[in-house]
C-alpha atoms as a PDB file:
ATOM      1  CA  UNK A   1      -7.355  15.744  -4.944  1.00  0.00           C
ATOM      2  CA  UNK A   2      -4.016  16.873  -6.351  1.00  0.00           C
ATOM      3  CA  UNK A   3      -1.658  19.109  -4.772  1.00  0.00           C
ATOM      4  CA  UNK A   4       1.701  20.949  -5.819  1.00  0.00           C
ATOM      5  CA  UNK A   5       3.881  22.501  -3.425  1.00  0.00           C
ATOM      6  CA  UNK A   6       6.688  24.600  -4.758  1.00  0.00           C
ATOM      7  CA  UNK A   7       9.386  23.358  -2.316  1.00  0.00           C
ATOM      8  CA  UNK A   8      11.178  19.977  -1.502  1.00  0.00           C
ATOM      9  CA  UNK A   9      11.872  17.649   0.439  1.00  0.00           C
ATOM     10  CA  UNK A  10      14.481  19.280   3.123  1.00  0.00           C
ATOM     11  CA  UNK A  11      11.873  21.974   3.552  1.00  0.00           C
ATOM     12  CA  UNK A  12      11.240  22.229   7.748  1.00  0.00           C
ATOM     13  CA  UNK A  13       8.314  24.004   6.785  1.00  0.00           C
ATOM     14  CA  UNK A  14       6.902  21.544   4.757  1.00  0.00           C
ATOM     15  CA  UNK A  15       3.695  20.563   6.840  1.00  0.00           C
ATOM     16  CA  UNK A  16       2.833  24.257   7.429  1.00  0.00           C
ATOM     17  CA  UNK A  17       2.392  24.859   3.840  1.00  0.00           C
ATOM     18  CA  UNK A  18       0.034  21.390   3.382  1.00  0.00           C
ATOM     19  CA  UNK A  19      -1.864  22.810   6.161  1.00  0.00           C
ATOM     20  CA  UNK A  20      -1.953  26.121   4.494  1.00  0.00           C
ATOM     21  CA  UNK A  21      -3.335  24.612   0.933  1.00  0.00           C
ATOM     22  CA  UNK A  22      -5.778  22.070   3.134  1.00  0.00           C
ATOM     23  CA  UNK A  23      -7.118  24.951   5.307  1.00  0.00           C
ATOM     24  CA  UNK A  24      -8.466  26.421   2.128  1.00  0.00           C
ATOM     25  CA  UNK A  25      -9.906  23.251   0.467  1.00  0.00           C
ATOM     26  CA  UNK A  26     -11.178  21.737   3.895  1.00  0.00           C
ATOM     27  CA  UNK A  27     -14.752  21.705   2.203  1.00  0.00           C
ATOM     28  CA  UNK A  28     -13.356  19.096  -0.503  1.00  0.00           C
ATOM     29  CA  UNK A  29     -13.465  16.333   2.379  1.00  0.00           C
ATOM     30  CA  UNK A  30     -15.873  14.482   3.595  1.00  0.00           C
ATOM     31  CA  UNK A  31     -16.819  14.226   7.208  1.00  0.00           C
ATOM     32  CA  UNK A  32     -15.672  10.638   8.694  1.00  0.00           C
ATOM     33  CA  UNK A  33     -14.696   9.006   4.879  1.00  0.00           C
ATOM     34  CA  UNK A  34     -11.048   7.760   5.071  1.00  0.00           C
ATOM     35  CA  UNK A  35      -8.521   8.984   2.533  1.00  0.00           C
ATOM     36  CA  UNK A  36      -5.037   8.006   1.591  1.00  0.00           C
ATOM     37  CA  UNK A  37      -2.417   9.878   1.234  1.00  0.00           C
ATOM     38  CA  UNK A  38       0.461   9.491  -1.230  1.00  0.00           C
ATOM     39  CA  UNK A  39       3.486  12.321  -1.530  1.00  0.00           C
ATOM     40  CA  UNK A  40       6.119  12.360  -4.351  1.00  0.00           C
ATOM     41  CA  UNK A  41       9.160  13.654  -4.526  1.00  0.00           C
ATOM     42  CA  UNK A  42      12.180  14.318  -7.198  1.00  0.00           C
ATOM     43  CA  UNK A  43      14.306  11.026  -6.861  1.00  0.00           C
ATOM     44  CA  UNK A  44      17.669  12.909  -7.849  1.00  0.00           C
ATOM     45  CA  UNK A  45      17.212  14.380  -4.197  1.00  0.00           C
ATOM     46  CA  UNK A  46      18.142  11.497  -3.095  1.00  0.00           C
ATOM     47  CA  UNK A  47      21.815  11.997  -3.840  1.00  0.00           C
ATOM     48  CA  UNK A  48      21.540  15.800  -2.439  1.00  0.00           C
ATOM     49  CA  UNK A  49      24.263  16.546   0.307  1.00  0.00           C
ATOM     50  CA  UNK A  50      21.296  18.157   2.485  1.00  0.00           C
ATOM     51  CA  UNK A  51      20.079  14.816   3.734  1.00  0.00           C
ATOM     52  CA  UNK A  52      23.037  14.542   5.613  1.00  0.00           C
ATOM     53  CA  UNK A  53      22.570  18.153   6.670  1.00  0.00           C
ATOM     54  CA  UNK A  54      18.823  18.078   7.807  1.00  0.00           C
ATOM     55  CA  UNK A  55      18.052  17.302  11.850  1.00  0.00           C
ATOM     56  CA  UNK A  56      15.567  15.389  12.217  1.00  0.00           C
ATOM     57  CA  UNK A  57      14.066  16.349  15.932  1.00  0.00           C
ATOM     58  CA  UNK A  58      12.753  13.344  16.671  1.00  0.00           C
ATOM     59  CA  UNK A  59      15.268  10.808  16.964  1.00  0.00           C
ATOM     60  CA  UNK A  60      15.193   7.073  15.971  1.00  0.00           C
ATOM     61  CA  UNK A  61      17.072   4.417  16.793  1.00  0.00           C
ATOM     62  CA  UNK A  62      18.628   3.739  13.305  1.00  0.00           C
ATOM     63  CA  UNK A  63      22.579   3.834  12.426  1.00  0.00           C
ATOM     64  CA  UNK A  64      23.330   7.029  11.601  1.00  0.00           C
ATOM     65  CA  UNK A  65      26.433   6.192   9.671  1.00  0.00           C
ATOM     66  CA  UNK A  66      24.526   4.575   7.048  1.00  0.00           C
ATOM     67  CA  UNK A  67      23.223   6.783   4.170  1.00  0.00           C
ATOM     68  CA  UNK A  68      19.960   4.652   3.592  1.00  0.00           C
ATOM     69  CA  UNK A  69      18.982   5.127   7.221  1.00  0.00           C
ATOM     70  CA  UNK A  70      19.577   9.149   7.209  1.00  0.00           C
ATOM     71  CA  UNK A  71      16.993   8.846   4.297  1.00  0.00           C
ATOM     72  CA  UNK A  72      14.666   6.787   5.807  1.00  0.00           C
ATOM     73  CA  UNK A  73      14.610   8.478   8.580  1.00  0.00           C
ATOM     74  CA  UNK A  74      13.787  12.200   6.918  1.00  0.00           C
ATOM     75  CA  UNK A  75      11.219  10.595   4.584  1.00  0.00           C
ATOM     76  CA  UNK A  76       9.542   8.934   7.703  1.00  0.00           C
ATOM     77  CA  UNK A  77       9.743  12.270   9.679  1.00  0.00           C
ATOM     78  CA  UNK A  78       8.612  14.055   6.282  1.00  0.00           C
ATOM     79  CA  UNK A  79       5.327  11.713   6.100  1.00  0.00           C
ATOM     80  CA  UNK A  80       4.359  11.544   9.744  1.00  0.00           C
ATOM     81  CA  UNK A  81       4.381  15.290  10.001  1.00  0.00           C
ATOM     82  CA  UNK A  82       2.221  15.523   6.798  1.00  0.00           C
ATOM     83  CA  UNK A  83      -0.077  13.386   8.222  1.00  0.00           C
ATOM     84  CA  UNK A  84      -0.558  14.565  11.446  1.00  0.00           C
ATOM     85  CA  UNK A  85      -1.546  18.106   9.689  1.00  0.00           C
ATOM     86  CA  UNK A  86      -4.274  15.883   7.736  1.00  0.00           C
ATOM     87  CA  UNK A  87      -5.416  14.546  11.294  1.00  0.00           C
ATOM     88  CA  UNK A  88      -5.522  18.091  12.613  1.00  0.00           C
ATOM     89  CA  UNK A  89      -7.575  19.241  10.462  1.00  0.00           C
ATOM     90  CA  UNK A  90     -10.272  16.203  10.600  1.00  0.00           C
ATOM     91  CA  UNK A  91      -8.968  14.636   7.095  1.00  0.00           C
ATOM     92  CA  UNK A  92      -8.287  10.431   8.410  1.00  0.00           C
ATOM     93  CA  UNK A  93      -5.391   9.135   6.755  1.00  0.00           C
ATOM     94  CA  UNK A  94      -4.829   5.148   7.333  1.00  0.00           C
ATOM     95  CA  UNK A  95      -2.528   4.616   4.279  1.00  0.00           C
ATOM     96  CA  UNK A  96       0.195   7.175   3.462  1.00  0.00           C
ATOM     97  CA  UNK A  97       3.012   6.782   1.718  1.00  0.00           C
ATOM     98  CA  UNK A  98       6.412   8.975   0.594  1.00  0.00           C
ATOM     99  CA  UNK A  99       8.410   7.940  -2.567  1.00  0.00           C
ATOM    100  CA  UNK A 100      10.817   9.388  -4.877  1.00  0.00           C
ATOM    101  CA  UNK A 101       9.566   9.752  -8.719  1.00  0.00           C
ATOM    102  CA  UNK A 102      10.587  11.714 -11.798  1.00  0.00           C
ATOM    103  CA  UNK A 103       8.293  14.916 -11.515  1.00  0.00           C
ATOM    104  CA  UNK A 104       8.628  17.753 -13.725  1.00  0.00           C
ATOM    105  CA  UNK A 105      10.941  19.783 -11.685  1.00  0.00           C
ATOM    106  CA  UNK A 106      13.700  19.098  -8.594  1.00  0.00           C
ATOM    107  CA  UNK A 107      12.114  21.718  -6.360  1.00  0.00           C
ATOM    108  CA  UNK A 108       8.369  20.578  -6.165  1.00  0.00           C
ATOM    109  CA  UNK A 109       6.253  18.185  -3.897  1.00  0.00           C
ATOM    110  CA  UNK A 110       3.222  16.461  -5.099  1.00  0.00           C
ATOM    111  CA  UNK A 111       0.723  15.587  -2.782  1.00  0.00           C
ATOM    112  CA  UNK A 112      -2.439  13.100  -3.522  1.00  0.00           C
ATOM    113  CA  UNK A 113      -5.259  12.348  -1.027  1.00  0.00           C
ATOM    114  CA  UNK A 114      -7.581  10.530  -2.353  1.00  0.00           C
ATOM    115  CA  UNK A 115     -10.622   8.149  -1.043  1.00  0.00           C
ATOM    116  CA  UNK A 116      -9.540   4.750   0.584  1.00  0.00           C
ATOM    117  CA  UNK A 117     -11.406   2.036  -0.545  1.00  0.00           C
ATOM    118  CA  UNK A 118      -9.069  -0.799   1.085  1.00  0.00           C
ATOM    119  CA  UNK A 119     -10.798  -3.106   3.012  1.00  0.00           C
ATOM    120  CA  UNK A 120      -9.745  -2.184   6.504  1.00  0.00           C
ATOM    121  CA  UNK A 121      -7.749  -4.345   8.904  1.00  0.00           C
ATOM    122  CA  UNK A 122      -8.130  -3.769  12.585  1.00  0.00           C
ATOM    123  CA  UNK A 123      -5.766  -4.304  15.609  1.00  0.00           C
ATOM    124  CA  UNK A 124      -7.050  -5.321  19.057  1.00  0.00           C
ATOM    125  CA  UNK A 125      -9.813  -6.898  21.114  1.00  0.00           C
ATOM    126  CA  UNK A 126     -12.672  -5.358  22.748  1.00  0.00           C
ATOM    127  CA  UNK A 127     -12.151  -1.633  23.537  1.00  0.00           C
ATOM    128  CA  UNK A 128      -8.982  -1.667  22.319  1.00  0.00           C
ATOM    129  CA  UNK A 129      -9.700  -2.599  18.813  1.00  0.00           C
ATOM    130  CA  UNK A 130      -8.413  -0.017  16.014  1.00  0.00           C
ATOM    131  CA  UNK A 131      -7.889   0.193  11.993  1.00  0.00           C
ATOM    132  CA  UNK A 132      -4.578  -0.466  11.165  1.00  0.00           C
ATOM    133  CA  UNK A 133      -2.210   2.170   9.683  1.00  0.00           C
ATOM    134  CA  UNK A 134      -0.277   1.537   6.882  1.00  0.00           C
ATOM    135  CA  UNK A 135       2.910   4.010   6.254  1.00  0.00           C
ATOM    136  CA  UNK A 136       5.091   3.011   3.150  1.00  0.00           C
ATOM    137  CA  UNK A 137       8.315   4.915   2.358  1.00  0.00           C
ATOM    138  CA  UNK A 138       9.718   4.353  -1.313  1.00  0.00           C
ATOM    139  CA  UNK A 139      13.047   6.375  -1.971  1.00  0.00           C
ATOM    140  CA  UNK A 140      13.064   5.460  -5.602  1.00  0.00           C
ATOM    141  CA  UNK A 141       9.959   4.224  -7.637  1.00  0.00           C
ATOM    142  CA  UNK A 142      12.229   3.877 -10.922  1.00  0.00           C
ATOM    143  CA  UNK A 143      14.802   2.006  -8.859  1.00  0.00           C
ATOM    144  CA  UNK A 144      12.055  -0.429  -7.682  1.00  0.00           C
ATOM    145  CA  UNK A 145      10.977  -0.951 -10.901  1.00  0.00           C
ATOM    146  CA  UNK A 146      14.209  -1.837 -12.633  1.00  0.00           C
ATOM    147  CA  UNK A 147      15.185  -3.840  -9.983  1.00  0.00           C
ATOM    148  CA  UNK A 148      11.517  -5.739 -10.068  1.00  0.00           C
ATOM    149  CA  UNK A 149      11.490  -5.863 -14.088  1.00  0.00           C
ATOM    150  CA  UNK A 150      15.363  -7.290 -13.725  1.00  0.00           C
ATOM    151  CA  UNK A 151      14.414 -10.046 -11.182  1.00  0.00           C
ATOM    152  CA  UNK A 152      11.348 -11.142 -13.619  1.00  0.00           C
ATOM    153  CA  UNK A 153      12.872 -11.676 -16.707  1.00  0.00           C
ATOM    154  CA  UNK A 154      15.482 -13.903 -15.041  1.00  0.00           C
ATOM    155  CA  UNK A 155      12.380 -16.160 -13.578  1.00  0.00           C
ATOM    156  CA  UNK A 156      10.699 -15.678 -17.007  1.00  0.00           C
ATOM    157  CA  UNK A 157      14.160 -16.769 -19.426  1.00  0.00           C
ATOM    158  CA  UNK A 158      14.592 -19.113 -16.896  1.00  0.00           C
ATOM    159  CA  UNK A 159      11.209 -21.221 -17.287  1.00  0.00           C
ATOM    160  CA  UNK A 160      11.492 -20.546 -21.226  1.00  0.00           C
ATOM    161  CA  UNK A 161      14.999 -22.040 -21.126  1.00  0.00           C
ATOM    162  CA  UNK A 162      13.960 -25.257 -18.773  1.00  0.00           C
ATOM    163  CA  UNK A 163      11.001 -25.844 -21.289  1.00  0.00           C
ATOM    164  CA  UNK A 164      13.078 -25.790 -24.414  1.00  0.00           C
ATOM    165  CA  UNK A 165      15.741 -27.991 -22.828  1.00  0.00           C
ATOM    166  CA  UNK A 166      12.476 -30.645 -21.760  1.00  0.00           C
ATOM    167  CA  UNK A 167      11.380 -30.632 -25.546  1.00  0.00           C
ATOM    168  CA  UNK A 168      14.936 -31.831 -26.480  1.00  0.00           C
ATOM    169  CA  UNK A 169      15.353 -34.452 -23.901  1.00  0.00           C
ATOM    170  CA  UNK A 170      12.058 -35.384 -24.749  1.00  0.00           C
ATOM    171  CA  UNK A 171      13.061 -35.807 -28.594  1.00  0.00           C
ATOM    172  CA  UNK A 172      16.306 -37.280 -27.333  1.00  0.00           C
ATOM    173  CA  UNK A 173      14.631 -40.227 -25.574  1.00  0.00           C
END
């Protein structure tokens, strides 16, 4: 299930409005199934002066000097406030994740739950024994995947290169 919010990332009352669309669509989920839950944002808000304006009320331990960490930190608030309103209203959420995409406008939140089929991984002994959560923050997906296409096609020119110069030597000799 898809899900656009008209709003962005700095909104404070960005949980109340999931839990307004959910509310409405609670029938859509299945009782006990686990879902995961991915949210996109416009990755030009990442260089928006707000971040450093937005209190976050639940303090981490992080360096708040550094900009990377006063981004982390909002995105990590962002997505654990999300999915508690999932939790609250009976929607189980063991894989959620937060990351900044091209969308079609600055000012709008995308929101995808859909049905995890991950094998699950589980914590504990005995009584104690749980699933696993898995929470993933991603500032920029097109930085990611420059960065991950860059670092490639070094290994990649790199192996062509060491073959060619093995042919020659092996001509040489």
């Amino acid at each position: 299930m898809k899900y656009t919010l008209n709003t962005d990332i700095f909104d404070k009352n960005l949980s109340q409005e999931l839990n307004n669309v959910i509310e409405t669509r609670k029938d859509s989920f299945v009782n006990g199934m686990v879902y995961k839950l991915t949210v996109s944002f416009h990755v030009d808000l990442l260089h928006d002066q707000r971040f450093e304006d937005f209190v976050v009320p639940i303090k981490s331990n992080t360096n708040k000097n550094k900009k990377k960490d006063i981004i982390n930190e909002l995105l990590s608030f962002q997505l654990k406030e999300l999915e508690q309103v999932l939790n609250n209203n009976g929607i189980e959420i063991y894989n959620a994740t937060i990351q900044g995409n091209y969308l079609e406008a600055i000012n709008i939140i995308k929101i995808q739950i859909s049905e995890d089929t991950s094998e699950p991984t589980f914590t504990g002994r005995g009584k104690n024994k749980r699933r696993m959560k898995c929470f993933s923050i991603i500032p920029s997906i097109p930085y990611i995947q420059d960065k991950s296409s860059n670092i490639l096609s070094e290994i990649y020119a790199k192996r062509i290169y060491d073959e060619i110069l093995d042919k020659q030597n092996k001509v040489i000799d």
